[in-house]
Protein backbone atom coordinates (compact mmCIF):
# COMPACT_ATOMS: atom_id res chain seq x y z
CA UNK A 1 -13.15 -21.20 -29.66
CA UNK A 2 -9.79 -19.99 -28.27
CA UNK A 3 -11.63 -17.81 -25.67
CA UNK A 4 -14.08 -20.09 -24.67
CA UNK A 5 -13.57 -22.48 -21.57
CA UNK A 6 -15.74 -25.41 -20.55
CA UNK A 7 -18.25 -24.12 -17.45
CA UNK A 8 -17.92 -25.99 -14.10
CA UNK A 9 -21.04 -28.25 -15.23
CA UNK A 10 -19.36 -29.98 -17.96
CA UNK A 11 -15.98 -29.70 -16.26
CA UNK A 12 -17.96 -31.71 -13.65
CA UNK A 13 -19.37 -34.00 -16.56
CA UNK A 14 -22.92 -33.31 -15.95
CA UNK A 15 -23.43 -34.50 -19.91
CA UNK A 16 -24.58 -30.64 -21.03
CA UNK A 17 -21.16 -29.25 -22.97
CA UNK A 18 -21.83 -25.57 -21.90
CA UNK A 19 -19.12 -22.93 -22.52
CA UNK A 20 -18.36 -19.15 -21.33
CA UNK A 21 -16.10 -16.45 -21.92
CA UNK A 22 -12.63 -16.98 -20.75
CA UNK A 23 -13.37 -13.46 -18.21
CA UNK A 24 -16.60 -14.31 -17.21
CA UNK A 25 -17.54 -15.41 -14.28
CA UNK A 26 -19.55 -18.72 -13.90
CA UNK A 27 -21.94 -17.70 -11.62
CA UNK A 28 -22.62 -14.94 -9.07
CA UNK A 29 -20.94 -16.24 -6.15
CA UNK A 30 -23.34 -16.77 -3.09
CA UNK A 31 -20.56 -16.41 0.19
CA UNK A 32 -21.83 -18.10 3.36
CA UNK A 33 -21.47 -16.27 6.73
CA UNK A 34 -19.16 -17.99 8.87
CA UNK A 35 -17.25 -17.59 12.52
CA UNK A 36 -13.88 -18.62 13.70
CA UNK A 37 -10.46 -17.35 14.22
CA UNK A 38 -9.77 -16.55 11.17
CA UNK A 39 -12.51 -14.12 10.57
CA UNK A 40 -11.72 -12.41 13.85
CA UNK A 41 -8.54 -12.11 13.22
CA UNK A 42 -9.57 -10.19 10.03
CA UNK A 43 -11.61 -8.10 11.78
CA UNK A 44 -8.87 -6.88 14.46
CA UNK A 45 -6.49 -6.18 11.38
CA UNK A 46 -8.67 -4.36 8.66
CA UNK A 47 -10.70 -2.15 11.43
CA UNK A 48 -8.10 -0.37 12.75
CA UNK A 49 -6.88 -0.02 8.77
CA UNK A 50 -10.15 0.96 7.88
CA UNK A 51 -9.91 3.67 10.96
CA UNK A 52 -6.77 4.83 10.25
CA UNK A 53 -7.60 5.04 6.55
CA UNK A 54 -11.05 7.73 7.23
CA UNK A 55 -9.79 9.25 10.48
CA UNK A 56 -6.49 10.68 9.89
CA UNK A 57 -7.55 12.85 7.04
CA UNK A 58 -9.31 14.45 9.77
CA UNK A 59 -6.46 15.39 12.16
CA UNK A 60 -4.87 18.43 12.18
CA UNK A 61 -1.20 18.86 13.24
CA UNK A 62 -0.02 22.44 13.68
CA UNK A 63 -3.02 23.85 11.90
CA UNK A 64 -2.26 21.88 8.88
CA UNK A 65 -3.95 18.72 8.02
CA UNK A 66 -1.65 15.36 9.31
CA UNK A 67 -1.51 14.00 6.14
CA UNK A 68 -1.63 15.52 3.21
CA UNK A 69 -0.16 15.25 0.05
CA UNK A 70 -0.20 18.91 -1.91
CA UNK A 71 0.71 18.41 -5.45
CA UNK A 72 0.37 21.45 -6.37
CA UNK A 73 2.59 22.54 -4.05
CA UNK A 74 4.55 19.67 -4.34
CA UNK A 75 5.03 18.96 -1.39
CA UNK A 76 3.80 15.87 0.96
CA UNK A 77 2.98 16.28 4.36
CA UNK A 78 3.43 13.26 6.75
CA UNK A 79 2.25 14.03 10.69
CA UNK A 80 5.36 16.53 11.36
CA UNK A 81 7.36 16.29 8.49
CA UNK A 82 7.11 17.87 4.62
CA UNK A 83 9.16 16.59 1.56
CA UNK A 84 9.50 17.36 -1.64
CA UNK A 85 10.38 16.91 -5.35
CA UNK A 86 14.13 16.46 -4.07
CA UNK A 87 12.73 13.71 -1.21
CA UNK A 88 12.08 11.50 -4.60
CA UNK A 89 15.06 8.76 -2.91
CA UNK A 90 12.92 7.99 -0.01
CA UNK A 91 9.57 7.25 -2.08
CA UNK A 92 11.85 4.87 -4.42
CA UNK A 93 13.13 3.24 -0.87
CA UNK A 94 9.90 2.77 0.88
CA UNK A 95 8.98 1.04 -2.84
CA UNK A 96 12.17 -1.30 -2.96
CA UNK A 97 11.26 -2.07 1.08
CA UNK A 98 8.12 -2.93 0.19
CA UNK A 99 8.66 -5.44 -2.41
CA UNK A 100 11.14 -7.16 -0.17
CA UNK A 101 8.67 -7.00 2.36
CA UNK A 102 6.64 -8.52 -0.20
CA UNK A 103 9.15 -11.08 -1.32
CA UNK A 104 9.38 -12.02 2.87
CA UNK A 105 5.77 -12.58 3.74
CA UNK A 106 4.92 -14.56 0.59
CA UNK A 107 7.70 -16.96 1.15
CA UNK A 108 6.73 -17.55 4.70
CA UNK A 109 3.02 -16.86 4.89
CA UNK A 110 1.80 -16.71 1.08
CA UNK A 111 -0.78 -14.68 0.07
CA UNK A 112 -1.55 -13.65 3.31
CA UNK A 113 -1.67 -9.69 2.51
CA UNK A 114 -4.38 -10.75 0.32
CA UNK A 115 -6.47 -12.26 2.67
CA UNK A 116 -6.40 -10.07 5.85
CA UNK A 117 -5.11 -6.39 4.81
CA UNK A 118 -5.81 -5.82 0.81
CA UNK A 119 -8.55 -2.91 -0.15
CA UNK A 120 -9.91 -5.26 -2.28
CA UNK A 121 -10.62 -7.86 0.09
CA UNK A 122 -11.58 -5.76 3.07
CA UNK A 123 -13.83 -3.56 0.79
CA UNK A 124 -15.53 -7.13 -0.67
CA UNK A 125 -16.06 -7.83 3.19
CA UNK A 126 -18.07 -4.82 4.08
CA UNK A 127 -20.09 -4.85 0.98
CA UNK A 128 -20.86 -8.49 1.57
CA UNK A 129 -21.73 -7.46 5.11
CA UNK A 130 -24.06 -5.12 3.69
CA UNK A 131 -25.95 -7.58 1.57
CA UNK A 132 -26.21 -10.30 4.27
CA UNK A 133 -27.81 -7.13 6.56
CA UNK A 134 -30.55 -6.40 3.71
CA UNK A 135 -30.89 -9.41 2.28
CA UNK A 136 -29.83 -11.90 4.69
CA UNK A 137 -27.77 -15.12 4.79
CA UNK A 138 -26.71 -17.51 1.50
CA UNK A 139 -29.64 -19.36 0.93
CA UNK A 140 -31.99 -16.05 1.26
CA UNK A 141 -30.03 -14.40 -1.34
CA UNK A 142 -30.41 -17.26 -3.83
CA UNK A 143 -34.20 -17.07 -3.03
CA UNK A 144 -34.77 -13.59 -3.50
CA UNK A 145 -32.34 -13.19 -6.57
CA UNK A 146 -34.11 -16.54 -8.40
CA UNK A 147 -37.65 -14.90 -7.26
CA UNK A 148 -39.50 -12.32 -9.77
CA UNK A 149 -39.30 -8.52 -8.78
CA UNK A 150 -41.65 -7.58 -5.93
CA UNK A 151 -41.51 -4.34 -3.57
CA UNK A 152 -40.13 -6.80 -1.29
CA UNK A 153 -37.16 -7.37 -3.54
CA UNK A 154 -36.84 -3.69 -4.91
CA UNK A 155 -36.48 -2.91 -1.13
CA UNK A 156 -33.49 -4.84 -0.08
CA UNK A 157 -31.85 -4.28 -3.26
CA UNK A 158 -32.17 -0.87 -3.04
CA UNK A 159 -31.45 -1.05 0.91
CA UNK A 160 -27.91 -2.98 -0.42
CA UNK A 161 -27.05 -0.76 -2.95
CA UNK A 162 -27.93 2.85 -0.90
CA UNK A 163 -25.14 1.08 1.61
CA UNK A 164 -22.68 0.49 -0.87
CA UNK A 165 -23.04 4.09 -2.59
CA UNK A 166 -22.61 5.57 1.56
CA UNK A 167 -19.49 3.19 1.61
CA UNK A 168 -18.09 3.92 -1.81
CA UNK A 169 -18.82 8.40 -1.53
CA UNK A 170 -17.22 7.94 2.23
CA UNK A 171 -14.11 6.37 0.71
CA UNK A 172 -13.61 8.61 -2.36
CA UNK A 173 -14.47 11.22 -0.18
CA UNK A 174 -11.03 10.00 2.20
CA UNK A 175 -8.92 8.96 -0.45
CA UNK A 176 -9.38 12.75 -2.76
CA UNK A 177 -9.15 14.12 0.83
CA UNK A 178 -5.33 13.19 1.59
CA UNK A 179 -4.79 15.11 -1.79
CA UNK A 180 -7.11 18.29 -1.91
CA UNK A 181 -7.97 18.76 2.26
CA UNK A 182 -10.92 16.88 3.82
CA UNK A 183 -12.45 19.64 5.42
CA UNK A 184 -11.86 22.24 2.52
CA UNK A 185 -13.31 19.65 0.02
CA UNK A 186 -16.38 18.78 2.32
CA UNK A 187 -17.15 22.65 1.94
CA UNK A 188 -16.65 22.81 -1.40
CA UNK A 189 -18.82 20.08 -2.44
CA UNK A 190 -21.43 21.20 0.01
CA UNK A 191 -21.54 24.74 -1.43
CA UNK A 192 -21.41 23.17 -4.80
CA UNK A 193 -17.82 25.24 -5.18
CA UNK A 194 -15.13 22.38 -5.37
CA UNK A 195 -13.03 22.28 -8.42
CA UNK A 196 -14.04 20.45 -11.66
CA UNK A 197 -11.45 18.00 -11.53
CA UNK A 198 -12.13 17.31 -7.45
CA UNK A 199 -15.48 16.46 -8.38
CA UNK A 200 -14.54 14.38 -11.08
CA UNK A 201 -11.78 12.11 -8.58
CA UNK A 202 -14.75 11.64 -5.99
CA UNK A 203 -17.45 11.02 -8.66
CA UNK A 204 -14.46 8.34 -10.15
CA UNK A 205 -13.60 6.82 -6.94
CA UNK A 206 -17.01 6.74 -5.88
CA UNK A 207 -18.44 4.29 -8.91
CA UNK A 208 -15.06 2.70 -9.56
CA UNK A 209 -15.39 1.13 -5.88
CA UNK A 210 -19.25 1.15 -5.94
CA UNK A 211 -18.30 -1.36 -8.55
CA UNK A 212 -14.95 -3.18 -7.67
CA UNK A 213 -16.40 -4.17 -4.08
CA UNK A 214 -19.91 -4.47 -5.57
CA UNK A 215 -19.89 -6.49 -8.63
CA UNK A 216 -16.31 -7.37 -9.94
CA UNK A 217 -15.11 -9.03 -6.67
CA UNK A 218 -13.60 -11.71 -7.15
CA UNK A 219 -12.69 -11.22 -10.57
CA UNK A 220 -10.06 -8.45 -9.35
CA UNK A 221 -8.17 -11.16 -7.58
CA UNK A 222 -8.27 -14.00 -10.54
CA UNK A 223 -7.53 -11.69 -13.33
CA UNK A 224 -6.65 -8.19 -13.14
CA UNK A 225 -4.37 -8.67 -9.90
CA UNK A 226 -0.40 -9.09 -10.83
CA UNK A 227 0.28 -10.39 -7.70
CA UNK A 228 -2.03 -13.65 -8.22
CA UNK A 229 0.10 -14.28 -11.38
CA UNK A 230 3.77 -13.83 -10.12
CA UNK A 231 3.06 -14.96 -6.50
CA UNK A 232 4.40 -18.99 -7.53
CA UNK A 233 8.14 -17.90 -8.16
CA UNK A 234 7.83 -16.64 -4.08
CA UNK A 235 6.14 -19.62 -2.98
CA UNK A 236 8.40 -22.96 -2.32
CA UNK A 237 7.99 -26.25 -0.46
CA UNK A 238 7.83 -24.79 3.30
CA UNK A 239 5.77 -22.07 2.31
CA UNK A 240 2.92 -21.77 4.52
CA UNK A 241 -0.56 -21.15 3.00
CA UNK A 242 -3.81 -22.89 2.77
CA UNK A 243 -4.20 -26.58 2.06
CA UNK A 244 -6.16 -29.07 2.34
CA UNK A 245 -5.08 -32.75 4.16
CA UNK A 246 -6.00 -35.13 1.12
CA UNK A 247 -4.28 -38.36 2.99
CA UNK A 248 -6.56 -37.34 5.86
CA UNK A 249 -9.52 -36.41 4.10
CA UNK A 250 -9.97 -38.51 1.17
CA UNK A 251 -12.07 -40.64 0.19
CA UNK A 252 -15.01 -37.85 0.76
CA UNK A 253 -18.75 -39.00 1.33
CA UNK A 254 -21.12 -37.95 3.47
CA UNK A 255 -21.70 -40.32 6.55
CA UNK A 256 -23.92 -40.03 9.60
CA UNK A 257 -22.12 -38.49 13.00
CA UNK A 258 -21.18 -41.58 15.29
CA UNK A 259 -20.48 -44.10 12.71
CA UNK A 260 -17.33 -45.99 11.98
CA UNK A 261 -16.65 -44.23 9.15
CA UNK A 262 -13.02 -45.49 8.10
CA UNK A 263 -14.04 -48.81 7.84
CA UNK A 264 -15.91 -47.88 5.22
CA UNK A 265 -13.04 -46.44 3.26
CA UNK A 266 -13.93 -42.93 4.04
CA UNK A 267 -11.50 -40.10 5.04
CA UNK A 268 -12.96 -37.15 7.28
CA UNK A 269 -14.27 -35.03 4.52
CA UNK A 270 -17.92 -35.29 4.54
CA UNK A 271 -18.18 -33.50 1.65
CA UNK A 272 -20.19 -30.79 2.63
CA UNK A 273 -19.15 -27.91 0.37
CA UNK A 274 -18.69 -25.59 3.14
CA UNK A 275 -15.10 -24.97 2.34
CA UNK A 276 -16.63 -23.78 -1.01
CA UNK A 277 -19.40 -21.59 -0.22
CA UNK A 278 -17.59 -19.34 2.27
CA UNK A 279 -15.02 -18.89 -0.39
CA UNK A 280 -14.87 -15.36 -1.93
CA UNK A 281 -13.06 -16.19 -5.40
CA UNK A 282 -15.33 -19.31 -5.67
CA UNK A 283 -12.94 -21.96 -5.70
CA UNK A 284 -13.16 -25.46 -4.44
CA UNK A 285 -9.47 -25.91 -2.02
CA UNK A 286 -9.69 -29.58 -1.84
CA UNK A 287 -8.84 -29.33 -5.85
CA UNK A 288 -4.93 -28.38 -4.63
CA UNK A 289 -3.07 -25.22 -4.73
CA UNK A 290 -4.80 -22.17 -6.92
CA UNK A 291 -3.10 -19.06 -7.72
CA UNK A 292 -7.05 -17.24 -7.42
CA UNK A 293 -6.60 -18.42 -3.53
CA UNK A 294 -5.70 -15.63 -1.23
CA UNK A 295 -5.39 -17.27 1.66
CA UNK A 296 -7.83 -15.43 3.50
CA UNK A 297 -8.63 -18.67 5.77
CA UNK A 298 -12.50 -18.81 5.65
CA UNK A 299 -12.27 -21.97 4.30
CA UNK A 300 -10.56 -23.06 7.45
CA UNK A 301 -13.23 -21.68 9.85
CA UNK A 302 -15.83 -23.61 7.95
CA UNK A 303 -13.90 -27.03 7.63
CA UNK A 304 -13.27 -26.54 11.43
CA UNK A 305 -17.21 -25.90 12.27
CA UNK A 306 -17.75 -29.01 10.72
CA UNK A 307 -15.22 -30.92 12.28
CA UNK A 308 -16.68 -29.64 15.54
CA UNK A 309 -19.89 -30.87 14.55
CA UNK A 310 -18.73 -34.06 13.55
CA UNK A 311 -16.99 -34.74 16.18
CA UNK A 312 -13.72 -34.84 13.83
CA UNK A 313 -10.31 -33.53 15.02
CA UNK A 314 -9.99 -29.50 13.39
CA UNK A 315 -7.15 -29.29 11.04
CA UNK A 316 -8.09 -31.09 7.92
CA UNK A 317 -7.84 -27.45 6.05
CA UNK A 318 -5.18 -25.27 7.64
CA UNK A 319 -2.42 -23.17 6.99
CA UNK A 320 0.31 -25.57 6.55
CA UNK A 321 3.65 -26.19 3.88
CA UNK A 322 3.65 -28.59 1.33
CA UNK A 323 6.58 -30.49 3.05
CA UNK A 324 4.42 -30.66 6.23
CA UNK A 325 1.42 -32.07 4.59
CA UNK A 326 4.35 -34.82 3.13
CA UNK A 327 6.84 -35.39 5.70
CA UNK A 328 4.66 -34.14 9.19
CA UNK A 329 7.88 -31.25 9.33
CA UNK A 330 8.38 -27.59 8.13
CA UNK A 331 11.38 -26.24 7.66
CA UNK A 332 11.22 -22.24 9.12
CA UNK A 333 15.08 -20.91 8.59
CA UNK A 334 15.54 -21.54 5.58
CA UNK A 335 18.06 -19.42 3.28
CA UNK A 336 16.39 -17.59 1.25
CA UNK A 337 13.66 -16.67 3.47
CA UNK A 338 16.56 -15.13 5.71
CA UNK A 339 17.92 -13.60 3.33
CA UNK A 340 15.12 -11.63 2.58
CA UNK A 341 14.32 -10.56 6.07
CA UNK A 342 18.29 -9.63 6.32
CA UNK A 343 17.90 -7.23 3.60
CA UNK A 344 14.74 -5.72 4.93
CA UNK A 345 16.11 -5.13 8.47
CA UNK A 346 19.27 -3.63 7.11
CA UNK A 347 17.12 -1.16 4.30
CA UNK A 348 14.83 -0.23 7.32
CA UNK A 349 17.61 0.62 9.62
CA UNK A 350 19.18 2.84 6.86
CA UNK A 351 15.80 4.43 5.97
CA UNK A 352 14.86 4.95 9.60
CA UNK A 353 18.48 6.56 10.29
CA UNK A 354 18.31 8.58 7.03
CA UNK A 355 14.87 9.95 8.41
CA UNK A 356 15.62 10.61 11.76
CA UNK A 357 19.36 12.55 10.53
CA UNK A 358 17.41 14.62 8.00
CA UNK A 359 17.64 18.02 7.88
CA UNK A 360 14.63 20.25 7.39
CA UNK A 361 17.12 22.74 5.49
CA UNK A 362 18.43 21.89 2.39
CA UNK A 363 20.75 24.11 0.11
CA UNK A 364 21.97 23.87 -3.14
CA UNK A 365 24.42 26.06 -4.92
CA UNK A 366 24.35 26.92 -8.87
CA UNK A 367 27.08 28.83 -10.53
CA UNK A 368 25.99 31.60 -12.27
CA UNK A 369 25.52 31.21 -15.60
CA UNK A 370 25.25 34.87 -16.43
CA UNK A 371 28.68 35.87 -15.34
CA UNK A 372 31.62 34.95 -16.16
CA UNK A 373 34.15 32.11 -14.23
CA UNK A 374 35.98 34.36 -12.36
CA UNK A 375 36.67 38.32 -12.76
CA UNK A 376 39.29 40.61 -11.00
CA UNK A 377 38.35 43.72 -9.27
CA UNK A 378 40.95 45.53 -6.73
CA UNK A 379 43.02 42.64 -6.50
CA UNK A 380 40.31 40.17 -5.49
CA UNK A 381 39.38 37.27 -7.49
CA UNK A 382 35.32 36.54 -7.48
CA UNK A 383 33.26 33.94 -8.62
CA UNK A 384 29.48 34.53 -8.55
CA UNK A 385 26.94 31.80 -7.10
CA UNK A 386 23.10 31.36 -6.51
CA UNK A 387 21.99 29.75 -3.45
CA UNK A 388 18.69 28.25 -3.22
CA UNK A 389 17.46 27.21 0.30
CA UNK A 390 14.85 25.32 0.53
CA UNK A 391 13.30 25.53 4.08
CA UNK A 392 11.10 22.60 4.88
CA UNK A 393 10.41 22.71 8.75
CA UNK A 394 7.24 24.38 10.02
CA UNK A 395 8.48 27.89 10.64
CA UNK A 396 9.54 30.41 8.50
CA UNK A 397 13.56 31.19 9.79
CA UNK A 398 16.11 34.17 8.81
CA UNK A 399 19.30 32.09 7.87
CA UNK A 400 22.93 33.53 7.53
CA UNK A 401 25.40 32.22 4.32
CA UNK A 402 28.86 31.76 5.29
CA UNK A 403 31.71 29.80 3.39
CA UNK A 404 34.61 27.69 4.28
CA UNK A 405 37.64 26.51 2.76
CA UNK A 406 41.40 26.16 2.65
CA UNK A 407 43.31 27.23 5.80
CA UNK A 408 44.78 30.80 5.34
CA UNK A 409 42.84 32.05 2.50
CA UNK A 410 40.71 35.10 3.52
CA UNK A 411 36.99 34.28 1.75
CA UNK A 412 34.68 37.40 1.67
CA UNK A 413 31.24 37.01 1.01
CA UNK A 414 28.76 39.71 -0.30
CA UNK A 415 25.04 38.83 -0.23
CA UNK A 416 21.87 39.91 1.19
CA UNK A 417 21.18 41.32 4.44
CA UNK A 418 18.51 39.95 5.67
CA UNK A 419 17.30 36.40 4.12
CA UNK A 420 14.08 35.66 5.53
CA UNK A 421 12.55 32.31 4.52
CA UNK A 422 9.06 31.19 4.84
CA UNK A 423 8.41 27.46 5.61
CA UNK A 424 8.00 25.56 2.96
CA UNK A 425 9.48 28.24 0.35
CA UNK A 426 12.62 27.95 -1.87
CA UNK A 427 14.46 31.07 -1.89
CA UNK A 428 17.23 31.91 -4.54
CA UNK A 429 19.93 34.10 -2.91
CA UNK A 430 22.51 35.73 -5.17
CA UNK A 431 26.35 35.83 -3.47
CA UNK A 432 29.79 36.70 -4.56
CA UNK A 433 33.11 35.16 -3.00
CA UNK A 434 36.01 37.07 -3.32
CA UNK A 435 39.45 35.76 -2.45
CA UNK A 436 42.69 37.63 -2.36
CA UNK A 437 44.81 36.81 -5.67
CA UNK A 438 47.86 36.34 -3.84
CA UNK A 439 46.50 33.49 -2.02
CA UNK A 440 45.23 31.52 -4.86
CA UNK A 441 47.55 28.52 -5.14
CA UNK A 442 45.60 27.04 -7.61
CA UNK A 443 43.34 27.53 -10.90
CA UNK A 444 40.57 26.16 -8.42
CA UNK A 445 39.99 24.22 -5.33
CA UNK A 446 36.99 23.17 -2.69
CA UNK A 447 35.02 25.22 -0.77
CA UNK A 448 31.69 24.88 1.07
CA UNK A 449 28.71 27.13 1.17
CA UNK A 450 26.94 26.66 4.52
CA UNK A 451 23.69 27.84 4.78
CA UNK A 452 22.02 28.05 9.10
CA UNK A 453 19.00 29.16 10.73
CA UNK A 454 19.50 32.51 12.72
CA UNK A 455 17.48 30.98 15.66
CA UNK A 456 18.55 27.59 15.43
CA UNK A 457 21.82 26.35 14.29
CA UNK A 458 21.41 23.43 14.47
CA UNK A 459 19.33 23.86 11.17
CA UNK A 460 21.76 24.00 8.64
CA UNK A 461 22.83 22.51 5.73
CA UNK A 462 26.71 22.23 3.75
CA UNK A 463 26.86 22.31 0.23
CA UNK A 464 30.46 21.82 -1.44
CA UNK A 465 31.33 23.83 -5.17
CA UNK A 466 34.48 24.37 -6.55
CA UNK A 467 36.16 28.49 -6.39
CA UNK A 468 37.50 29.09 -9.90
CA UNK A 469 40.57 31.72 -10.37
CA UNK A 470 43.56 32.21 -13.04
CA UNK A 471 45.97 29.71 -14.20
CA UNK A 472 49.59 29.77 -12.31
């Protein structure tokens, strides 16, 4: 029985020995609707997310769609810029930034990307929105889920799970958008012409968070999220995240509101449960620390509610450190948490400058493999190169080649006429360098290939190779 854990019952020593599957979930898990900062301050973060995440598919820059990543193309368009397969450095940056990003917030906040900004969170939100809408608050849900199947049932079921399908096709619809073209896959699916494997990513993305939001929940965050699992090696003792005030709290009992209740041993938890029905991954926070808690502060809200109600000072769950909750102090610069916001300043300045200095030409220079390193003709010594220039700006450009090198050498350079460049096109460009023999001083030496827009020079880009020629 390896796989099999005790359920909460017996854990709770209700005298039934009941067990489950290590994945399963105990029960469905019944979330109470509750108000307070916390929850507002969720809102103000994941709608303008949410927003951003449907809306900008929908804006067009330039006559090209804001955002959109063209893999066939290979190329990714971001509001006025375009990389490509050679951009790969920057992707790998904003990935290292991110962890340490990562690495920053968990040490000082915890898991609070979990709780306010995570698709998996936000997405649980609206669907559980949906259900309270249909099928009303916590203890209606229980009713009509315990009660046999009527047309009053079938109705807000099916009134839930129509919402969750509109929510689910809206966001595969987005997400399959940023990669094929909103608007041109909206057509297509509406004149049943989009491309197999479009329909197949919407159909995908459509069940797969039909499903996630719907059903799975909060078994995402306790077992198939990575982050729940290495998120202890970030935390430490001035970490702030969600606790609750066991010196102030304990011992729990319920009381009535006016009485004196400390002289009857009892701490300021009444032992309501409220901190553990508004939970979303079902756990109980006045157990201690859990790596399934994502510090999404509804707990808070609800403890607070109470407190009001009781007449209690608010605070006895909040977002505190572990040496607070000991020694009444946090400590807020502390090395490593420096450390990690010194890196991340310094990687953003360099990506930022790196972005802003880029060039939307780019040329690279190739030897020709089909000739050989050098040959003599009239006195000249050549050596044969292709240029590729890869234009990435917006508008096509005609650029001019010219090359550069030691003082007092005479380079001649034989290539196209015209070279004409559409945006977004690589173009491979033949050219031949010829250098007087007599002022070769050595087998080979340094020069540079410059490559400039006609219309703009300040679009150019300098690409150094080496000019081969006879021994001396």
């Amino acid at each position: 029985m390896s796989d099999l854990i005790p359920t909460r019952e017996e854990q709770e020593g209700d005298g039934q020995v009941r067990y489950r599957m290590l994945y399963e979930s105990d029960d469905k898990v019944y979330t109470r609707h509750i108000s307070g900062i916390y929850t507002r301050v969720r809102k103000y973060t994941g709608l303008p997310l949410l927003a951003a995440f449907f809306f900008i598919p929908w804006i067009n820059l330039e006559g090209r769609q804001a955002v959109l990543f063209d893999l066939p193309e290979r190329k990714f368009h971001i509001l006025w810029s375009t990389f490509g397969p050679q951009d790969g450095f920057l992707l790998a940056w904003i990935l290292i930034m991110a962890a340490f990003a990562l690495f920053a917030v968990t040490t000082w906040l915890g898991r609070v990307w979990c709780g306010f900004t995570c698709p998996q969170t936000v997405w649980t939100m609206m669907f559980m929105w949906a259900e309270r809408l249909c099928e009303g608050d916590r203890a209606k849900r229980i009713k009509l889920d315990a009660a046999p199947w009527s047309l009053e049932k079938a109705l807000r079921k099916s009134g839930t799970y129509a919402i969750w399908l509109l929510i689910a096709a809206a966001t595969a619809l987005a997400f399959v958008g940023y990669f094929y073209g909103i608007r041109d896959l909206v057509v297509d699916l509406a004149s049943l012409k989009a491309h197999p494997q479009a329909v197949f990513w919407v159909a995908f993305f459509t069940l797969a968070t039909f499903f996630n939001a719907g059903f799975l929940r909060e078994q995402v965050c306790k077992y198939m999220c990575p982050y729940a699992r290495f998120q202890s090696v970030m935390y430490d003792q001035d970490t702030l995240a969600v606790q609750y005030d066991a010196r102030r709290g304990e011992t729990r009992g319920p009381r009535k509101k006016g009485i004196d209740y400390q002289s009857e041993g009892l701490g300021d938890c009444i032992d309501c449960y409220w901190c553990v029905q508004v939970c979303p991954v079902d756990i109980d926070i006045r157990d201690g620390m859990q790596y399934e808690c994502i510090n999404c502060g509804l707990c808070v809200d609800a403890c607070n509610s109470v407190m009001d109600k009781m007449g209690y000072p608010r605070g006895l769950i909040r977002f505190t450190s572990e040496d607070e909750l000991e020694t009444g102090k946090t400590n807020y610069l502390r090395p490593r948490l420096f450390g990690y916001a010194l890196v991340l300043a310094a990687m953003v300045g360099l990506f930022s400058y790196q972005l802003l200095t880029r060039s939307p030409v780019e040329a690279e220079v190739l030897r020709d493999r089909g000739a050989r390193m050098y040959r003599e003709y009239r006195g000249d010594i050549q050596n044969v190169y292709t240029v590729k220039i890869n234009n990435m700006d917006r508008t096509a450009h005609e650029f001019s080649i010219r090359v550069e090198g030691r003082e007092g050498v005479d380079y001649s350079l034989r290539k196209p006429r015209q070279i004409y460049v559409e945006s977004g096109e690589i173009y491979a460009v033949p050219i031949r360098v010829s250098v007087p023999k007599g002022q070769l001083r050595d087998s080979k030496h340094d020069i540079h290939i410059v490559v400039q827009a006609v219309d703009q020079p300040e679009l150019q880009d300098r690409h150094q190779t080496v000019f081969i020629g006879p021994k001396r």
